[in-house]
N, C-alpha and C. Protein backbone atom coordinates (compact mmCIF):
# COMPACT_ATOMS: atom_id res chain seq x y z
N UNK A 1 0.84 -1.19 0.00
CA UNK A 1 0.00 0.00 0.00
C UNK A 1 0.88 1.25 0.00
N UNK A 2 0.55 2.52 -0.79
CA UNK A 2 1.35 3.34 -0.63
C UNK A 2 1.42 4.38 0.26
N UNK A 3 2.09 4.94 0.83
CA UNK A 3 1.70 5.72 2.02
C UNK A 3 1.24 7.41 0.96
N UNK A 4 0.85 8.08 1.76
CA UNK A 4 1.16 9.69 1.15
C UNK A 4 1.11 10.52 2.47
N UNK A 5 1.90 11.33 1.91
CA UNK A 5 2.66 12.38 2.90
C UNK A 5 2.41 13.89 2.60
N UNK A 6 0.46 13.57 2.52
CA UNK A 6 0.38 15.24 2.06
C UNK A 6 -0.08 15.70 3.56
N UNK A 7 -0.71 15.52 4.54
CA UNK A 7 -0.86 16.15 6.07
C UNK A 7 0.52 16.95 6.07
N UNK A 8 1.43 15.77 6.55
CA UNK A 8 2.58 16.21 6.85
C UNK A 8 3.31 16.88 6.21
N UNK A 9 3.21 16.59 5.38
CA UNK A 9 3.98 18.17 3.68
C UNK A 9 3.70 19.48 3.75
N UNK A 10 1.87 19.17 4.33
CA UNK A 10 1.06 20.67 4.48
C UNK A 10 1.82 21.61 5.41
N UNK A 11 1.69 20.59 6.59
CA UNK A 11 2.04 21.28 7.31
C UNK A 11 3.28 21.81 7.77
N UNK A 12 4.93 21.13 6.92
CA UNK A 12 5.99 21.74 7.08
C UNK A 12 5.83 22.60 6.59
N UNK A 13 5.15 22.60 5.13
CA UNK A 13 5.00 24.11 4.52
C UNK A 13 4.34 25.24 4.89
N UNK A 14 3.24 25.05 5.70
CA UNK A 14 2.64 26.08 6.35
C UNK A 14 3.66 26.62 7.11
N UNK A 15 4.13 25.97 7.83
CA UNK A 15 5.43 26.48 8.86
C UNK A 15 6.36 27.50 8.66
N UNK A 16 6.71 26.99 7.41
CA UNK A 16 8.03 27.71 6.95
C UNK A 16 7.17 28.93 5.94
N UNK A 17 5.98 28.95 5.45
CA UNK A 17 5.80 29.56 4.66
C UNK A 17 5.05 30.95 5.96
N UNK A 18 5.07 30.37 7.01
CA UNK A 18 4.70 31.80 8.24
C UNK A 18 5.67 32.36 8.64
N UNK A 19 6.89 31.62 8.47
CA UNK A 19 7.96 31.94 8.71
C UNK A 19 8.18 33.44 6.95
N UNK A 20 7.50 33.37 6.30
CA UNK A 20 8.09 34.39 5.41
C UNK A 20 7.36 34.97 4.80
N UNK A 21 6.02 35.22 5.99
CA UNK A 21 5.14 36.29 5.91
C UNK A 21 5.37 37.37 6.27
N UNK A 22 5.30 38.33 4.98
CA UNK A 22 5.54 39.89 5.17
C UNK A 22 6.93 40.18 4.22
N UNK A 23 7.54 39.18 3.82
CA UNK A 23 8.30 39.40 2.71
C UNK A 23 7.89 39.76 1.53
N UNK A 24 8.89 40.22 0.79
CA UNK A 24 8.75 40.96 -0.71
C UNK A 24 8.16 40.23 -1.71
N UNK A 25 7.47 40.65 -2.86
CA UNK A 25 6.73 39.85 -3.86
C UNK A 25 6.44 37.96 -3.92
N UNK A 26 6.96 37.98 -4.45
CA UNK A 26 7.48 36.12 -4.21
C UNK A 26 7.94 35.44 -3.44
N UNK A 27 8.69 36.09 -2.46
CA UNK A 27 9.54 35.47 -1.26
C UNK A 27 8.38 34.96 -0.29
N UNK A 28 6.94 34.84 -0.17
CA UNK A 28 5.85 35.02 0.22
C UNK A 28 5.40 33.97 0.18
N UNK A 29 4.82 33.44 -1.28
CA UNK A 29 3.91 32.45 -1.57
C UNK A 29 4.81 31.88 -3.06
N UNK A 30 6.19 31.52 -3.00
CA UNK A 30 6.29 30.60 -4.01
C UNK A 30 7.59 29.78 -3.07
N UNK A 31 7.49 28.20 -3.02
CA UNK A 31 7.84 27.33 -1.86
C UNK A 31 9.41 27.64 -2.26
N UNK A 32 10.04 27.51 -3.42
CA UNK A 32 11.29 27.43 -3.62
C UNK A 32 11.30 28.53 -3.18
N UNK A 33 11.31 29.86 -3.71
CA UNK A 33 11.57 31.24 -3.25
C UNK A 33 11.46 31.28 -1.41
N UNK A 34 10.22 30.84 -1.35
CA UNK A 34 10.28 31.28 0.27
C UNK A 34 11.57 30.55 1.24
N UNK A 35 11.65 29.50 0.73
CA UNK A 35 12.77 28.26 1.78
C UNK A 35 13.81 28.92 1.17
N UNK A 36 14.40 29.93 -0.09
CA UNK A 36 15.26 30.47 -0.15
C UNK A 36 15.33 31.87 1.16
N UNK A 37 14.23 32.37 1.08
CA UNK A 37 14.29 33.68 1.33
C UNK A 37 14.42 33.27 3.14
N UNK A 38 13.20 32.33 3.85
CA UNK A 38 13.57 32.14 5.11
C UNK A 38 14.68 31.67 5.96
N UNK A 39 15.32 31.03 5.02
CA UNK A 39 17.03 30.53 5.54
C UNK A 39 17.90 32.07 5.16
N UNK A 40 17.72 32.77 4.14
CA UNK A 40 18.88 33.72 4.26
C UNK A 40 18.19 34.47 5.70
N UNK A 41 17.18 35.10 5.88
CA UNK A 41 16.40 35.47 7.05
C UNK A 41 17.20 35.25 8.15
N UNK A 42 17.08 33.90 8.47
CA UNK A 42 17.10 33.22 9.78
C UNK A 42 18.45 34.04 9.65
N UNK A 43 19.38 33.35 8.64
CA UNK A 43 21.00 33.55 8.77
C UNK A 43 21.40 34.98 9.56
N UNK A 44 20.63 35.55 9.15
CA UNK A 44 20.69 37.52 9.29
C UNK A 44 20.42 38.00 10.53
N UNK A 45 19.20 37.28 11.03
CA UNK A 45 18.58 37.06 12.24
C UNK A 45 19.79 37.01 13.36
N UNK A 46 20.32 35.81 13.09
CA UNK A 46 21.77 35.36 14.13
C UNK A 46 22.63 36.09 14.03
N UNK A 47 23.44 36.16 12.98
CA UNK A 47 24.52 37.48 12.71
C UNK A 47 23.94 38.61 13.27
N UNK A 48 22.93 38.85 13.39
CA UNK A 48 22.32 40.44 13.93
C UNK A 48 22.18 40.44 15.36
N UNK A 49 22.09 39.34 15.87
CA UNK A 49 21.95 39.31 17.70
C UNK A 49 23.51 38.75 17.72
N UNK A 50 24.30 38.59 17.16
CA UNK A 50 25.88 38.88 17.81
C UNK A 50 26.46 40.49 17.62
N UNK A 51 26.08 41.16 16.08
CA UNK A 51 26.65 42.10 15.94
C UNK A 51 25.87 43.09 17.23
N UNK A 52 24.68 43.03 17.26
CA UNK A 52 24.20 43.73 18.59
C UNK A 52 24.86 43.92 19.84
N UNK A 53 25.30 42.94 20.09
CA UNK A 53 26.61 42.97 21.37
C UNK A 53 27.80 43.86 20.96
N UNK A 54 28.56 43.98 19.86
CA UNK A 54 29.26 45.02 19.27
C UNK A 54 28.87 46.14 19.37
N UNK A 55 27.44 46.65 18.79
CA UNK A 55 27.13 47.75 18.46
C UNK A 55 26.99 48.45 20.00
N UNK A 56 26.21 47.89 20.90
CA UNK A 56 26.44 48.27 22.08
C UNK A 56 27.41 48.74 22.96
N UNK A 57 28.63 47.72 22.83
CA UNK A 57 29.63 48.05 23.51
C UNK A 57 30.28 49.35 22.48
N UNK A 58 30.34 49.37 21.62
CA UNK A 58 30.94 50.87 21.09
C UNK A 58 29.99 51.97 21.12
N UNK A 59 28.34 51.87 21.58
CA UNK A 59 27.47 52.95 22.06
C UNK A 59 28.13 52.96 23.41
N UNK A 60 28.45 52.32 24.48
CA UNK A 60 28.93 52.41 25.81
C UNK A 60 30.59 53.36 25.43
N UNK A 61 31.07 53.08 24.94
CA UNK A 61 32.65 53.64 24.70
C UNK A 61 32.27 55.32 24.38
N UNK A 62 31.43 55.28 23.33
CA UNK A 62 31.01 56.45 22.81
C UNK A 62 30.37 57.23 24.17
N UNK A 63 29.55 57.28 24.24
CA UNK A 63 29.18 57.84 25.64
C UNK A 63 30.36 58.24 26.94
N UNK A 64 30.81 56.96 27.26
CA UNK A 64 31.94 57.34 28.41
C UNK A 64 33.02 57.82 27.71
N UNK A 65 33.54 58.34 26.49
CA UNK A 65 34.54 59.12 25.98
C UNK A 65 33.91 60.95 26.17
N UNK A 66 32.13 60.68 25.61
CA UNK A 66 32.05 62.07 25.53
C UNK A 66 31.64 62.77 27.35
N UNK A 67 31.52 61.50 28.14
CA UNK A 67 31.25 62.08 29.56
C UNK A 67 32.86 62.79 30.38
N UNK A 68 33.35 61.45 29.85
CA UNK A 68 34.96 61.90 30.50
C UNK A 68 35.49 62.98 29.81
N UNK A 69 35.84 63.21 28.59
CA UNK A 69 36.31 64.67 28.01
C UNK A 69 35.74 65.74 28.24
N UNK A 70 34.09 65.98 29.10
CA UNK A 70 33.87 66.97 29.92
C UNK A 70 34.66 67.02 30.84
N UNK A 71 34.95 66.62 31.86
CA UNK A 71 35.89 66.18 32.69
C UNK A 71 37.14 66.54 32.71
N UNK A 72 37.90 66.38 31.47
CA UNK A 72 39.31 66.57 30.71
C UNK A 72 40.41 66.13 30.59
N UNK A 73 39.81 64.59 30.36
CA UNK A 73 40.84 63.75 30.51
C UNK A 73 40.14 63.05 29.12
N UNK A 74 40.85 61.82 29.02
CA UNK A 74 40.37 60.97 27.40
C UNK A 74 40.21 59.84 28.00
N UNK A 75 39.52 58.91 27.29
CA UNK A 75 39.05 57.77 27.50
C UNK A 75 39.78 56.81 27.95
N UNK A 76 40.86 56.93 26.93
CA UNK A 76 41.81 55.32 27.14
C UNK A 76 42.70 55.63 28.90
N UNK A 77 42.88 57.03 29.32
CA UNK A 77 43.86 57.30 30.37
C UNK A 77 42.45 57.15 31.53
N UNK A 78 41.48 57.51 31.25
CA UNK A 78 40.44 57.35 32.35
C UNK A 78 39.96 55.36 32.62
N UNK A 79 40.12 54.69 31.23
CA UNK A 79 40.08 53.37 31.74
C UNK A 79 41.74 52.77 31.85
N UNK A 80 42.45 53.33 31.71
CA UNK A 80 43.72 52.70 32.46
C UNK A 80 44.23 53.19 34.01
N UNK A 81 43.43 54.81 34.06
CA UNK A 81 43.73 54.96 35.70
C UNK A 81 42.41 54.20 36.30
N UNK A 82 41.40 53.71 35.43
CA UNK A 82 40.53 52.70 36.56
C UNK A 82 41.51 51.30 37.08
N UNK A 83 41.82 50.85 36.15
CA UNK A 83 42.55 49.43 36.57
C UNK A 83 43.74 49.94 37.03
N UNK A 84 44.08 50.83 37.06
CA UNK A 84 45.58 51.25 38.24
C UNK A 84 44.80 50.83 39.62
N UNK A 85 43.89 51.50 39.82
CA UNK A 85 43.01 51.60 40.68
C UNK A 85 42.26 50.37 41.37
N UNK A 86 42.51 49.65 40.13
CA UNK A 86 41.83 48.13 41.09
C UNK A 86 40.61 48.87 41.07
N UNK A 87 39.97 49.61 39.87
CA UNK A 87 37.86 49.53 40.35
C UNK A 87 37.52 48.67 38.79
N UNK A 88 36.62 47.87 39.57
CA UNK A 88 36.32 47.06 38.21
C UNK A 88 35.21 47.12 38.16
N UNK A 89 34.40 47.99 37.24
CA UNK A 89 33.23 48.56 36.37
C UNK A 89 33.33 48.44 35.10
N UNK A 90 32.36 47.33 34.48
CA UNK A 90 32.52 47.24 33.62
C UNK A 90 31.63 48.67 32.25
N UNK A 91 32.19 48.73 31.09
CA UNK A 91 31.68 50.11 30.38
C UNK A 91 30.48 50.23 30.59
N UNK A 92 29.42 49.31 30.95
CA UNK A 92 28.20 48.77 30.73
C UNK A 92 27.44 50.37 32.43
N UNK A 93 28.14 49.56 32.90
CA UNK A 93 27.58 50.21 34.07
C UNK A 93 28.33 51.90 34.10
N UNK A 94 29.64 52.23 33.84
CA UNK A 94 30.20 53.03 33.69
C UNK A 94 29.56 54.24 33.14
N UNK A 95 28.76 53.67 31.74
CA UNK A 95 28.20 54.80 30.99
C UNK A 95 27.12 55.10 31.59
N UNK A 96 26.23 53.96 32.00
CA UNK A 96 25.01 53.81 33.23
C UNK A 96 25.44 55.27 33.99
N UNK A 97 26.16 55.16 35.05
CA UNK A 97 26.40 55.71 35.79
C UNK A 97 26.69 57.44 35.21
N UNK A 98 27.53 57.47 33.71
CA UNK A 98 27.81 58.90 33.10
C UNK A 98 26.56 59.53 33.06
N UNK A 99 25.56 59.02 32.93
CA UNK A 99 24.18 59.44 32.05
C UNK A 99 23.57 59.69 33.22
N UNK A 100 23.39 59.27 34.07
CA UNK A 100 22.33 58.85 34.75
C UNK A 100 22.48 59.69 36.84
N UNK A 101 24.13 59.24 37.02
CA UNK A 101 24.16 59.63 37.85
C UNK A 101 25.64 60.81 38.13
N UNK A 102 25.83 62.28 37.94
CA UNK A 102 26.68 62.96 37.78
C UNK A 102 27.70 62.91 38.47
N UNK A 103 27.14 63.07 39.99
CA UNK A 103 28.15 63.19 40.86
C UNK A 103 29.14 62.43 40.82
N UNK A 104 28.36 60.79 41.41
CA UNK A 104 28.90 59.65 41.32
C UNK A 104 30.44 59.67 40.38
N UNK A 105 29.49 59.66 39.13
CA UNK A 105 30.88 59.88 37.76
C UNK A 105 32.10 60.88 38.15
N UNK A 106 31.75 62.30 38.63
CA UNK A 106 32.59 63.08 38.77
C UNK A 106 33.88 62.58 40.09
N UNK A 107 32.70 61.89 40.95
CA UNK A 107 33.86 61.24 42.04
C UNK A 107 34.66 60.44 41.32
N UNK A 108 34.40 59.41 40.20
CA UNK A 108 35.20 58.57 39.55
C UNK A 108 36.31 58.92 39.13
N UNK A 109 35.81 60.27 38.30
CA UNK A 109 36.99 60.88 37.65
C UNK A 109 37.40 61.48 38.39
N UNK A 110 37.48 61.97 39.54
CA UNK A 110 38.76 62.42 40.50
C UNK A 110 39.97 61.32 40.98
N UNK A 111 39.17 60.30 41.18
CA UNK A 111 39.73 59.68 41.93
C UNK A 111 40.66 58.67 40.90
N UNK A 112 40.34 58.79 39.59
CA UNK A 112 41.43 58.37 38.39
C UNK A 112 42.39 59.86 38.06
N UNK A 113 42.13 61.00 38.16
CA UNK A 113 42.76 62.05 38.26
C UNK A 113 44.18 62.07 39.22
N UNK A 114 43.54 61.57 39.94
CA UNK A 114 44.38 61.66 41.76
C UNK A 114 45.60 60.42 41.86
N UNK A 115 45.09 59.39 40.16
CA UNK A 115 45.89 57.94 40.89
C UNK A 115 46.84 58.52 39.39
């Protein structure tokens, strides 16, 4: 007897074909096109939540360069008098702290001033 495998066909294709709803002309509703278009997707998808971690940490740099040169010192001498210093803040919280809380920051930068 022969089997058929249209349930199950349907429904990988439904899958993948929701997967590439809202794409451009054809990438939509034609099966080759779409299983093309949802794998480059996905691919882009991943590469884009690593480069995100990049883009961040050089929004954090950016920020604590333009907080500290109020200040009047430069970036790279304000994170090398931190680790003279033995304070370990990472940029994350650092810029946190530029933005958010003044004083705080200004004590920082004295106290890399001072070392």
């Amino acid at each position: 007897m022969r089997t058929k495998s249209v349930v199950y066909t349907r429904q990988r294709k439904k899958k993948i074909f929701r997967l590439a709803k809202g794409s451009y002309a054809t990438k939509k509703n034609r099966w080759r096109m779409v299983i093309q278009q949802v794998e480059k997707s996905l691919n882009y998808s991943y590469t884009g939540r690593k480069d995100r971690k990049a883009d961040f940490r050089s929004m954090w740099i950016v920020r604590l360069n333009a907080a500290v040169r109020e200040e009047g010192i430069s970036y790279n001498k304000f994170i090398s008098g931190l680790k003279k210093v033995n304070i370990a803040i990472d940029r994350k919280m650092l810029a946190e702290i530029a933005v958010n809380d003044n004083v705080t920051f200004k004590q920082l930068v004295e106290v890399v001033k001072a070392a």
